[in-house]
Structure formats: structure tokens, C-alpha cells
PDB file of N, CA and C in Angstrom:
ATOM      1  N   UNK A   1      38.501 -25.332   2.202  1.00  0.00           N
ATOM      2  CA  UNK A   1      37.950 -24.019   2.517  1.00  0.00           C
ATOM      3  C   UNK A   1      36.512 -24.181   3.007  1.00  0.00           C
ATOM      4  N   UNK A   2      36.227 -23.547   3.927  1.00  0.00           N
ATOM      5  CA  UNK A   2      34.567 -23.632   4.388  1.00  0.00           C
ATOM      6  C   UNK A   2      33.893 -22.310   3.791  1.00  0.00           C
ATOM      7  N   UNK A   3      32.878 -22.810   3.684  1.00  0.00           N
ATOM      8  CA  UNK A   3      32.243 -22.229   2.887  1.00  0.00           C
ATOM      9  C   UNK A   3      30.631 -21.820   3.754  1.00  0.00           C
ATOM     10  N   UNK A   4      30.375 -22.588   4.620  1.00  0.00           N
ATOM     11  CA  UNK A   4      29.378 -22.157   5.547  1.00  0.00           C
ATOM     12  C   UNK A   4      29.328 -20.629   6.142  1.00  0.00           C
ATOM     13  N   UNK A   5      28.152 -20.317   6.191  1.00  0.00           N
ATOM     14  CA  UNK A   5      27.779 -19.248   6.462  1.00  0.00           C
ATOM     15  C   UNK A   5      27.618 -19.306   8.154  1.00  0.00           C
ATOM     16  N   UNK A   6      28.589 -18.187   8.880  1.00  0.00           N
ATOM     17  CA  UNK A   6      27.708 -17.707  10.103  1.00  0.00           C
ATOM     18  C   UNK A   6      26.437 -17.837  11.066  1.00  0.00           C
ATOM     19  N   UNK A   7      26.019 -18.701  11.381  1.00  0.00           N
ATOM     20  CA  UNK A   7      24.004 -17.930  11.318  1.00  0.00           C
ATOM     21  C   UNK A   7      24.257 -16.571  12.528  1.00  0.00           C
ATOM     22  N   UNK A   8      24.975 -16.794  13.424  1.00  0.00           N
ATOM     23  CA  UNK A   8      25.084 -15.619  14.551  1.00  0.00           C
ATOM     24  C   UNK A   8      24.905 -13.967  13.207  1.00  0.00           C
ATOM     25  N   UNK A   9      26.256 -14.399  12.566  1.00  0.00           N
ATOM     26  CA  UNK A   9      26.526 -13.213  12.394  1.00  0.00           C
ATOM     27  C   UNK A   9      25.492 -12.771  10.630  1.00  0.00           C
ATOM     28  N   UNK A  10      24.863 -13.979  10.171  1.00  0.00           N
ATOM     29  CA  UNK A  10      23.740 -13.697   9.148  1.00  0.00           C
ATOM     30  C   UNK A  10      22.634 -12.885   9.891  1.00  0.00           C
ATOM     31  N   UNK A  11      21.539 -13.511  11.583  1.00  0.00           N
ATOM     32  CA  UNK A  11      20.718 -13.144  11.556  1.00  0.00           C
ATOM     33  C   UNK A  11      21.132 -11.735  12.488  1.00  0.00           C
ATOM     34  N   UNK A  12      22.466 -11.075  12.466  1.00  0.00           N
ATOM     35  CA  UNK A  12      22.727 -10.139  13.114  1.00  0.00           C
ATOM     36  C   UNK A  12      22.198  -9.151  11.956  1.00  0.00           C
ATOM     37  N   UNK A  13      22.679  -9.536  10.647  1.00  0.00           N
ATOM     38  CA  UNK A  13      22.704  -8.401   9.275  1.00  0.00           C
ATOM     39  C   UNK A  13      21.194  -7.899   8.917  1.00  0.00           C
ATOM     40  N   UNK A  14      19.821  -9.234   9.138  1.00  0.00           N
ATOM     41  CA  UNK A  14      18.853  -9.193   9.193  1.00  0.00           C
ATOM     42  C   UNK A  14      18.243  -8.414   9.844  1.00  0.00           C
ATOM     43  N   UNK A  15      18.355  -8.319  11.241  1.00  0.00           N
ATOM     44  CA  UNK A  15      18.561  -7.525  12.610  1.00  0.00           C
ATOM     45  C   UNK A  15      18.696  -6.107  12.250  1.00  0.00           C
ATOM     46  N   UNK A  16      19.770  -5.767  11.818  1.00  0.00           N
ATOM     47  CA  UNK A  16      20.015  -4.296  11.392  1.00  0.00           C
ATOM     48  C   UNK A  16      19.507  -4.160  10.432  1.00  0.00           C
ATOM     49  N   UNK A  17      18.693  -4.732   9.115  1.00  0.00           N
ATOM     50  CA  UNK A  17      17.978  -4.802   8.218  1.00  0.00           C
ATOM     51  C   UNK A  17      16.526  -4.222   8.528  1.00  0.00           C
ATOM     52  N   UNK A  18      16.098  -4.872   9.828  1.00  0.00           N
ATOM     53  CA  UNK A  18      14.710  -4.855   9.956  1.00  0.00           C
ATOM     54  C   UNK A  18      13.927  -3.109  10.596  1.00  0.00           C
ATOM     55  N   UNK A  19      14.671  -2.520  10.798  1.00  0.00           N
ATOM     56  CA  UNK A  19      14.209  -0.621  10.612  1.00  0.00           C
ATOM     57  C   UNK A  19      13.752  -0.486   9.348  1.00  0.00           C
ATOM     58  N   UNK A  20      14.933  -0.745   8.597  1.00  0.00           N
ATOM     59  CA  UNK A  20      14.957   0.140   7.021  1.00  0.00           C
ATOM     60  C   UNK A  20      13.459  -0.912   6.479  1.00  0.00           C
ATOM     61  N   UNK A  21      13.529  -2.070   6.226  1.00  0.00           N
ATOM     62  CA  UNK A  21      12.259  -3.187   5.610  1.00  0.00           C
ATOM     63  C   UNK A  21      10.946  -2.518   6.775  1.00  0.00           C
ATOM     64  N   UNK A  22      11.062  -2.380   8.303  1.00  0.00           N
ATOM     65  CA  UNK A  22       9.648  -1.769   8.546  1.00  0.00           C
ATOM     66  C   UNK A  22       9.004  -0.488   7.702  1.00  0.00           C
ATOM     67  N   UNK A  23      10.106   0.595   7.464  1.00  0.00           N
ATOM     68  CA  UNK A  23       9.743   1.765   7.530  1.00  0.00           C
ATOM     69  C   UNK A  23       9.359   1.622   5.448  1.00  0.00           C
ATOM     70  N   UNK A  24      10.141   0.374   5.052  1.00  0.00           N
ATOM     71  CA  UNK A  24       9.524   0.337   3.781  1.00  0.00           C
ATOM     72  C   UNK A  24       8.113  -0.139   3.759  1.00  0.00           C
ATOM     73  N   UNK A  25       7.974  -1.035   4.695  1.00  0.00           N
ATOM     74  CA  UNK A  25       6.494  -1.755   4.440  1.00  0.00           C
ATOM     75  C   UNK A  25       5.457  -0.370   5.007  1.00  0.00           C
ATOM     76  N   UNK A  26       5.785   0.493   6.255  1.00  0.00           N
ATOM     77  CA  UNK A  26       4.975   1.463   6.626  1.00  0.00           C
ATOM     78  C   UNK A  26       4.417   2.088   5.306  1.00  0.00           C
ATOM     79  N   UNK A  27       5.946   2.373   4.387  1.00  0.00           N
ATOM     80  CA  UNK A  27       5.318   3.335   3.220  1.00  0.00           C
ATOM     81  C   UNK A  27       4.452   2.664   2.224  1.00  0.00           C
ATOM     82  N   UNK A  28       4.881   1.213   1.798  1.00  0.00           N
ATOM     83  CA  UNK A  28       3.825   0.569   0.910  1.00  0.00           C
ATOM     84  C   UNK A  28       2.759   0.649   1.819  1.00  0.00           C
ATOM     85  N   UNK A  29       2.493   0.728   3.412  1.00  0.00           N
ATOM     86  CA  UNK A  29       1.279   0.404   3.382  1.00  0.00           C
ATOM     87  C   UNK A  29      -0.022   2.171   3.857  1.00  0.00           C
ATOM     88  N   UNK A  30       1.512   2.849   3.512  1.00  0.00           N
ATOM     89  CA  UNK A  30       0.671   4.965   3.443  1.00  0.00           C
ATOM     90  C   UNK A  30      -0.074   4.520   2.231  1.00  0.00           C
ATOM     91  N   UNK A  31       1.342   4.102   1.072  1.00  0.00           N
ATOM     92  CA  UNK A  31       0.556   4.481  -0.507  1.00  0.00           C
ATOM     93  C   UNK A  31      -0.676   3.583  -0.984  1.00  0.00           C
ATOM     94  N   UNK A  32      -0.620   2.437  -0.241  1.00  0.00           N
ATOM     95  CA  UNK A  32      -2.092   1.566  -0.612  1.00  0.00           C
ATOM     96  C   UNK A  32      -3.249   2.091  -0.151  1.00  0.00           C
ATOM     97  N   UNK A  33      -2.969   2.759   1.155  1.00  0.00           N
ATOM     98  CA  UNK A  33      -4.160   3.470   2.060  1.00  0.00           C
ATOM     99  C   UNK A  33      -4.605   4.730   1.142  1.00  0.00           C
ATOM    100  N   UNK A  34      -3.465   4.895   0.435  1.00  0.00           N
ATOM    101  CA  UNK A  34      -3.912   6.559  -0.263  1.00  0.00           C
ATOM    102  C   UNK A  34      -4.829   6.281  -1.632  1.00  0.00           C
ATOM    103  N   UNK A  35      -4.247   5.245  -2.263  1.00  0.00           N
ATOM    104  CA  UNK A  35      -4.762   4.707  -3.344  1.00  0.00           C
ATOM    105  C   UNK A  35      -6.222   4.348  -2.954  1.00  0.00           C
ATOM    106  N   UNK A  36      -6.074   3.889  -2.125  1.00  0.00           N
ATOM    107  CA  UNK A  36      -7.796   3.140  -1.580  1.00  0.00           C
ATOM    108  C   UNK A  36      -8.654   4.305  -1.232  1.00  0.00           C
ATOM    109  N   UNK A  37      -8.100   5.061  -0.782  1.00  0.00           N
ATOM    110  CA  UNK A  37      -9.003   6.506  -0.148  1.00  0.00           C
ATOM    111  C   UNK A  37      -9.309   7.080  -1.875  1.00  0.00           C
ATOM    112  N   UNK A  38      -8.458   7.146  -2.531  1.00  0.00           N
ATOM    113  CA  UNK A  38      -8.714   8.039  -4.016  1.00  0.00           C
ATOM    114  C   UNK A  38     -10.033   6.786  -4.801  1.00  0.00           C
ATOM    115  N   UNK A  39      -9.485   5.363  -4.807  1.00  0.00           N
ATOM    116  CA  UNK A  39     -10.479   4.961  -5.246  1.00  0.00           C
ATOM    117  C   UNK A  39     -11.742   4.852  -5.558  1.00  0.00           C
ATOM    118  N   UNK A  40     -11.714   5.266  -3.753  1.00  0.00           N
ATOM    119  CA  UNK A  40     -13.384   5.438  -2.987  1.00  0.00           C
ATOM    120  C   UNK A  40     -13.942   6.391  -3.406  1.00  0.00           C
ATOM    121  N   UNK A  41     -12.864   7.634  -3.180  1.00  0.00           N
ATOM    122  CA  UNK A  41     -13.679   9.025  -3.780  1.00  0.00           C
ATOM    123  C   UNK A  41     -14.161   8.632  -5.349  1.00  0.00           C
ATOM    124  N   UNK A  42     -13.687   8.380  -6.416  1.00  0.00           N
ATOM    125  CA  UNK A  42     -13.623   7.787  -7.485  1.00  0.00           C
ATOM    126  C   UNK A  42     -14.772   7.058  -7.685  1.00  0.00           C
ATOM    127  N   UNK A  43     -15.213   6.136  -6.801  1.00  0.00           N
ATOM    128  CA  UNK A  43     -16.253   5.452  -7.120  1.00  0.00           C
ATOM    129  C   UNK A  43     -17.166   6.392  -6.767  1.00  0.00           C
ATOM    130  N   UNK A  44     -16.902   7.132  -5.615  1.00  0.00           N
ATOM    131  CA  UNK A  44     -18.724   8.160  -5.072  1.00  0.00           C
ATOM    132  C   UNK A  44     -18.780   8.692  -6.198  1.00  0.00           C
ATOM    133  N   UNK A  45     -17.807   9.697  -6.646  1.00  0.00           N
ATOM    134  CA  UNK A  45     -18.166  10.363  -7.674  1.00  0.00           C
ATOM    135  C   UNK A  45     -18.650   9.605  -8.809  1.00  0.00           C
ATOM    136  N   UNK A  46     -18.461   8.209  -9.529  1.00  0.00           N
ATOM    137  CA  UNK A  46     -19.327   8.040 -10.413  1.00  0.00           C
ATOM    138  C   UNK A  46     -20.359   7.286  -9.880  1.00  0.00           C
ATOM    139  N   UNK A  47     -20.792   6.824  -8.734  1.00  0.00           N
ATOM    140  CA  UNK A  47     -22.229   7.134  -8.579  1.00  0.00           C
ATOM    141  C   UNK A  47     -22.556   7.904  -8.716  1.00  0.00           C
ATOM    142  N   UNK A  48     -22.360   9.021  -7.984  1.00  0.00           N
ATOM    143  CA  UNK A  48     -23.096  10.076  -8.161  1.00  0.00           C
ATOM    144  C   UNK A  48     -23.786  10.964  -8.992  1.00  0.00           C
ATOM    145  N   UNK A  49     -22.251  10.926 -10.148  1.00  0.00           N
ATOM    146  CA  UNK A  49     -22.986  11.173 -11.459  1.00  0.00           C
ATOM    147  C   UNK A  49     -23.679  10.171 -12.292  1.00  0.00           C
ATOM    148  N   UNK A  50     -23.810   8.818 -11.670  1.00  0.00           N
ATOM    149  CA  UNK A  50     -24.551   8.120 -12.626  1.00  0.00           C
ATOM    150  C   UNK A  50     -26.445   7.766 -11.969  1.00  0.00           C
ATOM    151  N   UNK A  51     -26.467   8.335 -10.604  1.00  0.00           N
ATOM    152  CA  UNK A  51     -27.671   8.663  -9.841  1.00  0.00           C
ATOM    153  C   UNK A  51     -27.849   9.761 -10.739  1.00  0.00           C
ATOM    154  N   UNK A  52     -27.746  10.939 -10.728  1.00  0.00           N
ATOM    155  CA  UNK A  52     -27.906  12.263 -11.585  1.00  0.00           C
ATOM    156  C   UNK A  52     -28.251  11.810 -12.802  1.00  0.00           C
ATOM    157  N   UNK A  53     -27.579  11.584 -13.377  1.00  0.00           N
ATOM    158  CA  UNK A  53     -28.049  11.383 -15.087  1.00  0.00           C
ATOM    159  C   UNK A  53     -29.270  10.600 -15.172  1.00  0.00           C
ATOM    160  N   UNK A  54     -29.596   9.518 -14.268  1.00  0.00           N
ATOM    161  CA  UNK A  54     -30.499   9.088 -14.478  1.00  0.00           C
ATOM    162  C   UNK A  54     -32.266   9.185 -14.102  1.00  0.00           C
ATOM    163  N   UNK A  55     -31.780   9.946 -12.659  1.00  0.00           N
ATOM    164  CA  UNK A  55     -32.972  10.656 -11.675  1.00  0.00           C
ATOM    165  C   UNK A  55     -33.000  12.364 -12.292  1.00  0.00           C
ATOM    166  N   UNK A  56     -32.198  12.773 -12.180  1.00  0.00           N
ATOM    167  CA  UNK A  56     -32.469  14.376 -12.708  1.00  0.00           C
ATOM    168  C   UNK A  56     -31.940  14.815 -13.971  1.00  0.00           C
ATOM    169  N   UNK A  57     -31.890  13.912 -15.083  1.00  0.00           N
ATOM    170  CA  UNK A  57     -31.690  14.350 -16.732  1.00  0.00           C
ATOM    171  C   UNK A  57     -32.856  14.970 -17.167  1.00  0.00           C
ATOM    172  N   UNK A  58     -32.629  15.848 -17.918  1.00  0.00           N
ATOM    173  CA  UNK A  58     -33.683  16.472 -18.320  1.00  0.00           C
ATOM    174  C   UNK A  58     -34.549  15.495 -19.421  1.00  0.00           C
ATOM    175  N   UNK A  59     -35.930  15.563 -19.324  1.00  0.00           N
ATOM    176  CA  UNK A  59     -36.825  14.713 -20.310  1.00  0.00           C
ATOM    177  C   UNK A  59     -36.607  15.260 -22.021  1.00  0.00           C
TER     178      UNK A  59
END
């Protein structure tokens, strides 16, 4: 019995694979962009409040 694999008809399956794997990597790479944008805000804001507390705390 053979037992070898295809390659025609393996890198055909890959082939029709490769939409669905782009449109996954597109989305890992929305949700990293979103994460990174929240981060940022995240960090201004605790500068910001940590400029404040220290320049305009009351004496």
C-alpha cells in the first residue's frame, strides 16, 4: 500500500487554505493594533495623572 502523500494535490488544500489563514492573521493583526492603541491611551493617562499629582497637588 502507498502511503505517500500527493504534493500536487497537498499544496492545492494549502492554496484554498490561504483566504481563510489571511483574513485570520488580518484579524490578529486589527486586535493587536487595538490593544496597542488602548495601551497608549493607558499610559497618557497615567502620566498624566502622575504629572498632576505631582506639579499641581495641593501643599
Amino acid at each position: 500500500m502507498d502511503s505517500s502523500v500527493d504534493p500536487l494535490a497537498a499544496m492545492q488544500t494549502k492554496i484554498v487554505e490561504w483566504p481563510r489563514d489571511l483574513k485570520e492573521i488580518e484579524s490578529l493583526i486589527k486586535r493587536a493594533e487595538s490593544q496597542v492603541k488602548n495601551l497608549s491611551i493607558d499610559i497618557a493617562t497615567a502620566e498624566s495623572e502622575y504629572f498632576l499629582s505631582k506639579c499641581c497637588a495641593p501643599s
